[in-house]
N, C-alpha and C. Protein backbone atom coordinates (compact mmCIF):
# COMPACT_ATOMS: atom_id res chain seq x y z
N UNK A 1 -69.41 -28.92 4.61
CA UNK A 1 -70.57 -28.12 4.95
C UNK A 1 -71.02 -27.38 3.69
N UNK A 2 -72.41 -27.45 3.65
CA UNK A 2 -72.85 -26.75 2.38
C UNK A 2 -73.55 -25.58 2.74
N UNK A 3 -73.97 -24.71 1.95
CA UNK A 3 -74.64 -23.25 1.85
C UNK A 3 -76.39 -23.73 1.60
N UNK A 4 -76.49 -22.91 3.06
CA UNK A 4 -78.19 -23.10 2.50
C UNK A 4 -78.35 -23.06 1.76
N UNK A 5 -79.73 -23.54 1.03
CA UNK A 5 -80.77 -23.86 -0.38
C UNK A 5 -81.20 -22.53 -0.62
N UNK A 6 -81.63 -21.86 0.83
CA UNK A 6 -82.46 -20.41 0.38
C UNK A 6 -81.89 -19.12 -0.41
N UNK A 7 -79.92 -19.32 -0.44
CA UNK A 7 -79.16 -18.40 -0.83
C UNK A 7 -79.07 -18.72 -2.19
N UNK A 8 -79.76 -19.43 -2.88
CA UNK A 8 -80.27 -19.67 -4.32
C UNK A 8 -81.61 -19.09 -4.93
N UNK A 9 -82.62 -19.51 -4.04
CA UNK A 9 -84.02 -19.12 -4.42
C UNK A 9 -84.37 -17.59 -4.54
N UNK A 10 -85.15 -17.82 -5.39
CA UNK A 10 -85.82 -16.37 -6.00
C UNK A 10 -86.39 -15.73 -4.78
N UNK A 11 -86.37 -14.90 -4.34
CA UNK A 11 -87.24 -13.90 -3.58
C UNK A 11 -88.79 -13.75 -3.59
N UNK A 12 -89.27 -14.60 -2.50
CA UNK A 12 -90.76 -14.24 -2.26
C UNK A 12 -91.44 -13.31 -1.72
N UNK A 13 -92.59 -13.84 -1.62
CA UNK A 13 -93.71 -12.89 -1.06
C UNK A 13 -92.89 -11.98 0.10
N UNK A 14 -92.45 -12.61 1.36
CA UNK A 14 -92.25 -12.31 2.27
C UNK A 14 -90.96 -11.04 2.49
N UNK A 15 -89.97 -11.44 1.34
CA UNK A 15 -89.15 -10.95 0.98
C UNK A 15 -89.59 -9.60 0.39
N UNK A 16 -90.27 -9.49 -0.77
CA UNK A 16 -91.09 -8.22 -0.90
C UNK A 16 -91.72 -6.96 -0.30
N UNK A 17 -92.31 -8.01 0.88
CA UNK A 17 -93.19 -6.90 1.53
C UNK A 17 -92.12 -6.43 2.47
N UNK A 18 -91.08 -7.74 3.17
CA UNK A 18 -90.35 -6.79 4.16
C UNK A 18 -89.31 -6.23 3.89
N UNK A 19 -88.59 -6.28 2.57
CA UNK A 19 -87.80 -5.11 1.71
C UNK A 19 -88.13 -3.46 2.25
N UNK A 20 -89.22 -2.92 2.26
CA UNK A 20 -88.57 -1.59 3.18
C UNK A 20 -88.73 -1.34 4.25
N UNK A 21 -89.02 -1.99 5.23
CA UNK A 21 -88.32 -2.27 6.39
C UNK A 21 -86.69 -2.68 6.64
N UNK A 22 -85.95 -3.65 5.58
CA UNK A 22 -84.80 -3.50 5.39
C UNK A 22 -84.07 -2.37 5.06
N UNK A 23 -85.11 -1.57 4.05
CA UNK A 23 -84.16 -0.42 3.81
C UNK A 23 -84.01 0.77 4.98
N UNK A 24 -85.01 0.82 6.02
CA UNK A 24 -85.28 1.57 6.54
C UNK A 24 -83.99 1.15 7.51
N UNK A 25 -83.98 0.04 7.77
CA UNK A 25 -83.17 -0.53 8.89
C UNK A 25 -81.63 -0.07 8.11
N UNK A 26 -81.32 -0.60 7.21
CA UNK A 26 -80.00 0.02 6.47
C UNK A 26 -79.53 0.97 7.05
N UNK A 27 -80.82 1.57 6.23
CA UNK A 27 -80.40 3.70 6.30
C UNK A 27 -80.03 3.86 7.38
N UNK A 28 -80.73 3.50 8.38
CA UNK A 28 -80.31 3.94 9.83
C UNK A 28 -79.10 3.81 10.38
N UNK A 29 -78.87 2.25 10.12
CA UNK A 29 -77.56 1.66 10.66
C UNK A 29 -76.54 2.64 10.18
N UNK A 30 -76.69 2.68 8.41
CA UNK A 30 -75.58 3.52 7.87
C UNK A 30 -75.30 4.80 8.28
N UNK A 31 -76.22 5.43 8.56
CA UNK A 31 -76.23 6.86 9.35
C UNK A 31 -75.22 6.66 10.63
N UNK A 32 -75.66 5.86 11.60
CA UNK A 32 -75.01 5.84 13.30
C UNK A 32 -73.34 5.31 12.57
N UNK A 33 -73.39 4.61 11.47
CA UNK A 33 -71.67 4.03 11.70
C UNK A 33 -71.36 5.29 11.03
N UNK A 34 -71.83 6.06 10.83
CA UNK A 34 -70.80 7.17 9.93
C UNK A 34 -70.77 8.41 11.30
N UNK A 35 -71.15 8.15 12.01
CA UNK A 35 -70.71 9.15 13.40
C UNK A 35 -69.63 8.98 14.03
N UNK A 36 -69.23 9.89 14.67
CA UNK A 36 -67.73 9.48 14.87
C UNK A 36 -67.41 8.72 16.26
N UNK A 37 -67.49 8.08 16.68
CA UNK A 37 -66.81 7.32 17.63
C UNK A 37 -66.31 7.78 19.00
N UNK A 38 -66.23 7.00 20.10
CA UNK A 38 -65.22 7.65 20.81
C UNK A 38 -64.21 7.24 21.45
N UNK A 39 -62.85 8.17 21.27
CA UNK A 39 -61.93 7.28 21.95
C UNK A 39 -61.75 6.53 23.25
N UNK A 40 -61.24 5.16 23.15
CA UNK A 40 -61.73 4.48 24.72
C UNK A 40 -60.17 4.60 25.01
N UNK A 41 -59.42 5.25 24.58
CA UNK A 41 -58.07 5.21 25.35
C UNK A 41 -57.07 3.78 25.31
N UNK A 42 -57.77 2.94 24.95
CA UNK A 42 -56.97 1.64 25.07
C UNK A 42 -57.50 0.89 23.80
N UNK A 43 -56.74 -0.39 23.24
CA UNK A 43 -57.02 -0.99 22.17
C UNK A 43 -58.22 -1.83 22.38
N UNK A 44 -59.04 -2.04 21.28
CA UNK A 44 -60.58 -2.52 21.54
C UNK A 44 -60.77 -3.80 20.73
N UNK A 45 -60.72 -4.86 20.86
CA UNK A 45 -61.66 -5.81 20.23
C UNK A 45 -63.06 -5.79 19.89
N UNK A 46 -63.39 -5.70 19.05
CA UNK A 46 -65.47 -5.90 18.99
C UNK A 46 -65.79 -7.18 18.38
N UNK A 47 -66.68 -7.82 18.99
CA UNK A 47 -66.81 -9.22 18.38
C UNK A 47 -68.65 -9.33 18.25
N UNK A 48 -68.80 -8.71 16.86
CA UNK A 48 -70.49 -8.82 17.49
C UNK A 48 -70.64 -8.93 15.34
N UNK A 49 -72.03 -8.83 15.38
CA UNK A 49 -72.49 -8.63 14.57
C UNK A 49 -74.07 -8.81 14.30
N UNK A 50 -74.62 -8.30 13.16
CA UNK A 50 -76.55 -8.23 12.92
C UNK A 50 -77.32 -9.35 13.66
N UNK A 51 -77.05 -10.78 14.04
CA UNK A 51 -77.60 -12.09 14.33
C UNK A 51 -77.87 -12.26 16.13
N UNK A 52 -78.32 -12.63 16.32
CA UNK A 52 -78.87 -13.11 17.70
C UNK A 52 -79.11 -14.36 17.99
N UNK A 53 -77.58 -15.20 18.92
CA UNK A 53 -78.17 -16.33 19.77
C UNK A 53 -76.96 -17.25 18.69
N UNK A 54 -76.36 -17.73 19.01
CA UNK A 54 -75.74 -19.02 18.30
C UNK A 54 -75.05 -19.03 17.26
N UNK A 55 -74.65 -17.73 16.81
CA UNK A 55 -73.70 -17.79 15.46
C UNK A 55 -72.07 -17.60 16.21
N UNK A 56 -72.01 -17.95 17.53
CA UNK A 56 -70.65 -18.08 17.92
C UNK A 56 -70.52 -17.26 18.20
N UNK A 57 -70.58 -16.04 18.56
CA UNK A 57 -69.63 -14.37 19.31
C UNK A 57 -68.97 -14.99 20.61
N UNK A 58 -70.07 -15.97 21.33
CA UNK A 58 -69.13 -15.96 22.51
C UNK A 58 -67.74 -16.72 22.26
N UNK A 59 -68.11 -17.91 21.59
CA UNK A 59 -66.42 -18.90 21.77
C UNK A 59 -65.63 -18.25 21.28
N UNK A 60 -66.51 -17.23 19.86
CA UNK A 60 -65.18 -16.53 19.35
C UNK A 60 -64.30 -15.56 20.78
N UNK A 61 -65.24 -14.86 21.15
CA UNK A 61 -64.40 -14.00 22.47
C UNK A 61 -63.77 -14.52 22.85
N UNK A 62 -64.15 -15.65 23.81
CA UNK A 62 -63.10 -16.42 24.57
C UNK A 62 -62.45 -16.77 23.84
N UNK A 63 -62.38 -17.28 22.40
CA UNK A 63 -60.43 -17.80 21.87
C UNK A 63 -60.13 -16.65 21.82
N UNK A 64 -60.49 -15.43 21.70
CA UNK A 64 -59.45 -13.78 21.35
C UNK A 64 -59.04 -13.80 22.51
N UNK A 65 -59.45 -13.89 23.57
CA UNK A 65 -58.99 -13.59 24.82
C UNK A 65 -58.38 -14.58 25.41
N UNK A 66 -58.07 -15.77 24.80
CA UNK A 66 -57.13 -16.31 25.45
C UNK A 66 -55.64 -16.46 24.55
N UNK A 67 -56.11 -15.80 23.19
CA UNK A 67 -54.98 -15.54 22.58
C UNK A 67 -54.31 -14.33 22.88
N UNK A 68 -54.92 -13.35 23.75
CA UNK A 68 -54.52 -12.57 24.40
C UNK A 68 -53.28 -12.19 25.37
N UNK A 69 -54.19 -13.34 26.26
CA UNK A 69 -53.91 -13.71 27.57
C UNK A 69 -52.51 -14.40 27.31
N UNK A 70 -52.47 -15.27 26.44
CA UNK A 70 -50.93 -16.23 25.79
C UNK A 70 -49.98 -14.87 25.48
N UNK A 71 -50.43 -13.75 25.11
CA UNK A 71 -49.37 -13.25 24.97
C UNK A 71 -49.11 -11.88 26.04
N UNK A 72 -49.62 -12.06 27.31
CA UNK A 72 -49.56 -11.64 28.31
C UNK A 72 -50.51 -9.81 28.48
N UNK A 73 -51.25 -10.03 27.70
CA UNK A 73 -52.36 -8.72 27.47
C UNK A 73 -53.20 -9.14 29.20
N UNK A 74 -54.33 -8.17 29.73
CA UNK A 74 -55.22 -8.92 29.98
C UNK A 74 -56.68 -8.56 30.02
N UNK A 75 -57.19 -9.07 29.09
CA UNK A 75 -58.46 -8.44 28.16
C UNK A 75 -59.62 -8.57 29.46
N UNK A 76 -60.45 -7.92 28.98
CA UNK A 76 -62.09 -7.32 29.40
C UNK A 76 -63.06 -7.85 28.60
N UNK A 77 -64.26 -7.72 28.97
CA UNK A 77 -65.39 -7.96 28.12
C UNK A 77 -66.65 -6.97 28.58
N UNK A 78 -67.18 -6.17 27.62
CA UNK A 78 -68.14 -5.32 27.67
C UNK A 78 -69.23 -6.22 26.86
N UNK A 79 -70.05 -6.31 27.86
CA UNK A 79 -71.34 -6.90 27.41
C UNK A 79 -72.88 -6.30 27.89
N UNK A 80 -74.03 -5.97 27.49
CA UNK A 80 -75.16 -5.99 27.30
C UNK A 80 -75.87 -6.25 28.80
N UNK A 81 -75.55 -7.87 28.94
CA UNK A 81 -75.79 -8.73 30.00
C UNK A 81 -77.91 -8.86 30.19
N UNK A 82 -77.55 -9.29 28.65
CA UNK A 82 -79.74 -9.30 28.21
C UNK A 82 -79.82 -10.11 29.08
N UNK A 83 -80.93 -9.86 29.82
CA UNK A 83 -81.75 -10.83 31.02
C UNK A 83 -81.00 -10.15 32.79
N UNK A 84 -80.44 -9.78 32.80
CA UNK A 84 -80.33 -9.53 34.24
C UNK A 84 -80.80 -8.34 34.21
N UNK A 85 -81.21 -8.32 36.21
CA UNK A 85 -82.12 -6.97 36.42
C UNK A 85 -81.62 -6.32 36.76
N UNK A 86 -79.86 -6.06 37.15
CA UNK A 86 -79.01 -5.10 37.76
C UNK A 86 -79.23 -3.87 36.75
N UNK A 87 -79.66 -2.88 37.37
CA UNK A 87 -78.94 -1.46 36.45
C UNK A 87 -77.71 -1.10 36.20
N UNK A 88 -77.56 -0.28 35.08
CA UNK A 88 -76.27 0.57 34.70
C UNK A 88 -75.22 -0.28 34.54
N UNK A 89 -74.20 0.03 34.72
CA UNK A 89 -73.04 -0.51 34.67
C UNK A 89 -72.24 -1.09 35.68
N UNK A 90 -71.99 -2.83 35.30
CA UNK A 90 -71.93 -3.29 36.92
C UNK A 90 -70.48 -4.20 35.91
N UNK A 91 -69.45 -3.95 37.48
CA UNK A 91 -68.27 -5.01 37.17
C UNK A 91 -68.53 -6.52 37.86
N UNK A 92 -68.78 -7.21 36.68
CA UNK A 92 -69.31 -8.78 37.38
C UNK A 92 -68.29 -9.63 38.07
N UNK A 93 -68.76 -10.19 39.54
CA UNK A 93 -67.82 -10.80 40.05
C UNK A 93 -68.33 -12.06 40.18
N UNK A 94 -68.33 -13.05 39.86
CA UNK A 94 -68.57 -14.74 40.04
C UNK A 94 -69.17 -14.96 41.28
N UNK A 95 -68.26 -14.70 42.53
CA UNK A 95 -69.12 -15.02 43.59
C UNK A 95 -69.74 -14.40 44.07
N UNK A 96 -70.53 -12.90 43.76
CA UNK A 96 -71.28 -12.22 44.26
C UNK A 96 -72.62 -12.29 43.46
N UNK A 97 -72.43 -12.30 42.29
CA UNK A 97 -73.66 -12.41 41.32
C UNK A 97 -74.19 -13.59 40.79
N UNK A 98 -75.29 -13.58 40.28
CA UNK A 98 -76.03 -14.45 40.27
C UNK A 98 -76.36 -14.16 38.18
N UNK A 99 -76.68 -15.46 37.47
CA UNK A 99 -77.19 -14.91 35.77
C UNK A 99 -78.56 -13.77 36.43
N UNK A 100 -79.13 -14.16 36.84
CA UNK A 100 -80.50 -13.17 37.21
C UNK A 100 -79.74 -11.87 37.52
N UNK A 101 -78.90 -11.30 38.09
CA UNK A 101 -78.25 -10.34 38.22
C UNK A 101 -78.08 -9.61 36.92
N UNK A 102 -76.93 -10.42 36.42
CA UNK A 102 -76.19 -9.71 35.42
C UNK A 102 -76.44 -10.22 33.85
N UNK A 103 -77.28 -11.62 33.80
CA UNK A 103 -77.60 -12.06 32.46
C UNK A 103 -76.45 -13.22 32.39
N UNK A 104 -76.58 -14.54 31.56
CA UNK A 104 -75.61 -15.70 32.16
C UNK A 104 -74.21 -15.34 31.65
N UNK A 105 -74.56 -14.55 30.18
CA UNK A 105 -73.32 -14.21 29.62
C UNK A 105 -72.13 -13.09 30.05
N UNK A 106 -72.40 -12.60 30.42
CA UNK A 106 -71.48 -12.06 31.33
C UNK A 106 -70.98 -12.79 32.78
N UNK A 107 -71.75 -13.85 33.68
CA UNK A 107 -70.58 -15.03 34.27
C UNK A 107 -70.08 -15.37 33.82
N UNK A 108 -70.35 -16.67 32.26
CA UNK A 108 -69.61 -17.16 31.33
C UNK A 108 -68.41 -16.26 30.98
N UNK A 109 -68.23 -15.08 30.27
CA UNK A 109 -67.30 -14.49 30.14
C UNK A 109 -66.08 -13.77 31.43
């Protein structure tokens, strides 16, 4: 597997203009991670990062959690659940909910 072409090329137009909008976005981010946290009482996996849709978070979850599970843990998943219309905070159960509910990724998980 090779490295995109674009992680070579010079920086265009597009790149220019939306440079401070990046920075703006930075600053911000950098601000919220430097707040302090809160304790969830129990050990946490986070499996996420900046990208949206297909860079793998989910398979990665599921192998953490079944490397988990092999060693007799038994993990959770806190998710988002983009696209369903349920409010607040809902514990998803397979046969009660529907993806329109809760969003597909949270059945899947």
């Amino acid at each position: 597997m090779r490295e995109p072409s674009f992680w070579w090329q010079e920086p265009g137009l597009a790149a220019w203009v939306l440079s401070p909008a990046g920075f703006v976005y930075g600053a911000v981010a950098g601000r919220r991670m430097q707040k302090a946290g809160t304790p969830a009482g129990i050990p946490v996996v986070c499996v996420g990062n900046f990208t949206l849709g297909g860079t793998g978070k989910t398979p990665a979850a599921l192998a953490i959690a079944d490397i988990l599970m092999a060693a007799g843990e038994h993990p959770y998943f806190l998710t988002r659940g983009y696209g369903g219309t349920r409010p607040g905070p809902l514990e998803v159960e397979p046969a009660r909910h529907r993806a329109s509910d809760t969003g597909d990724e949270p059945l899947l998980l």
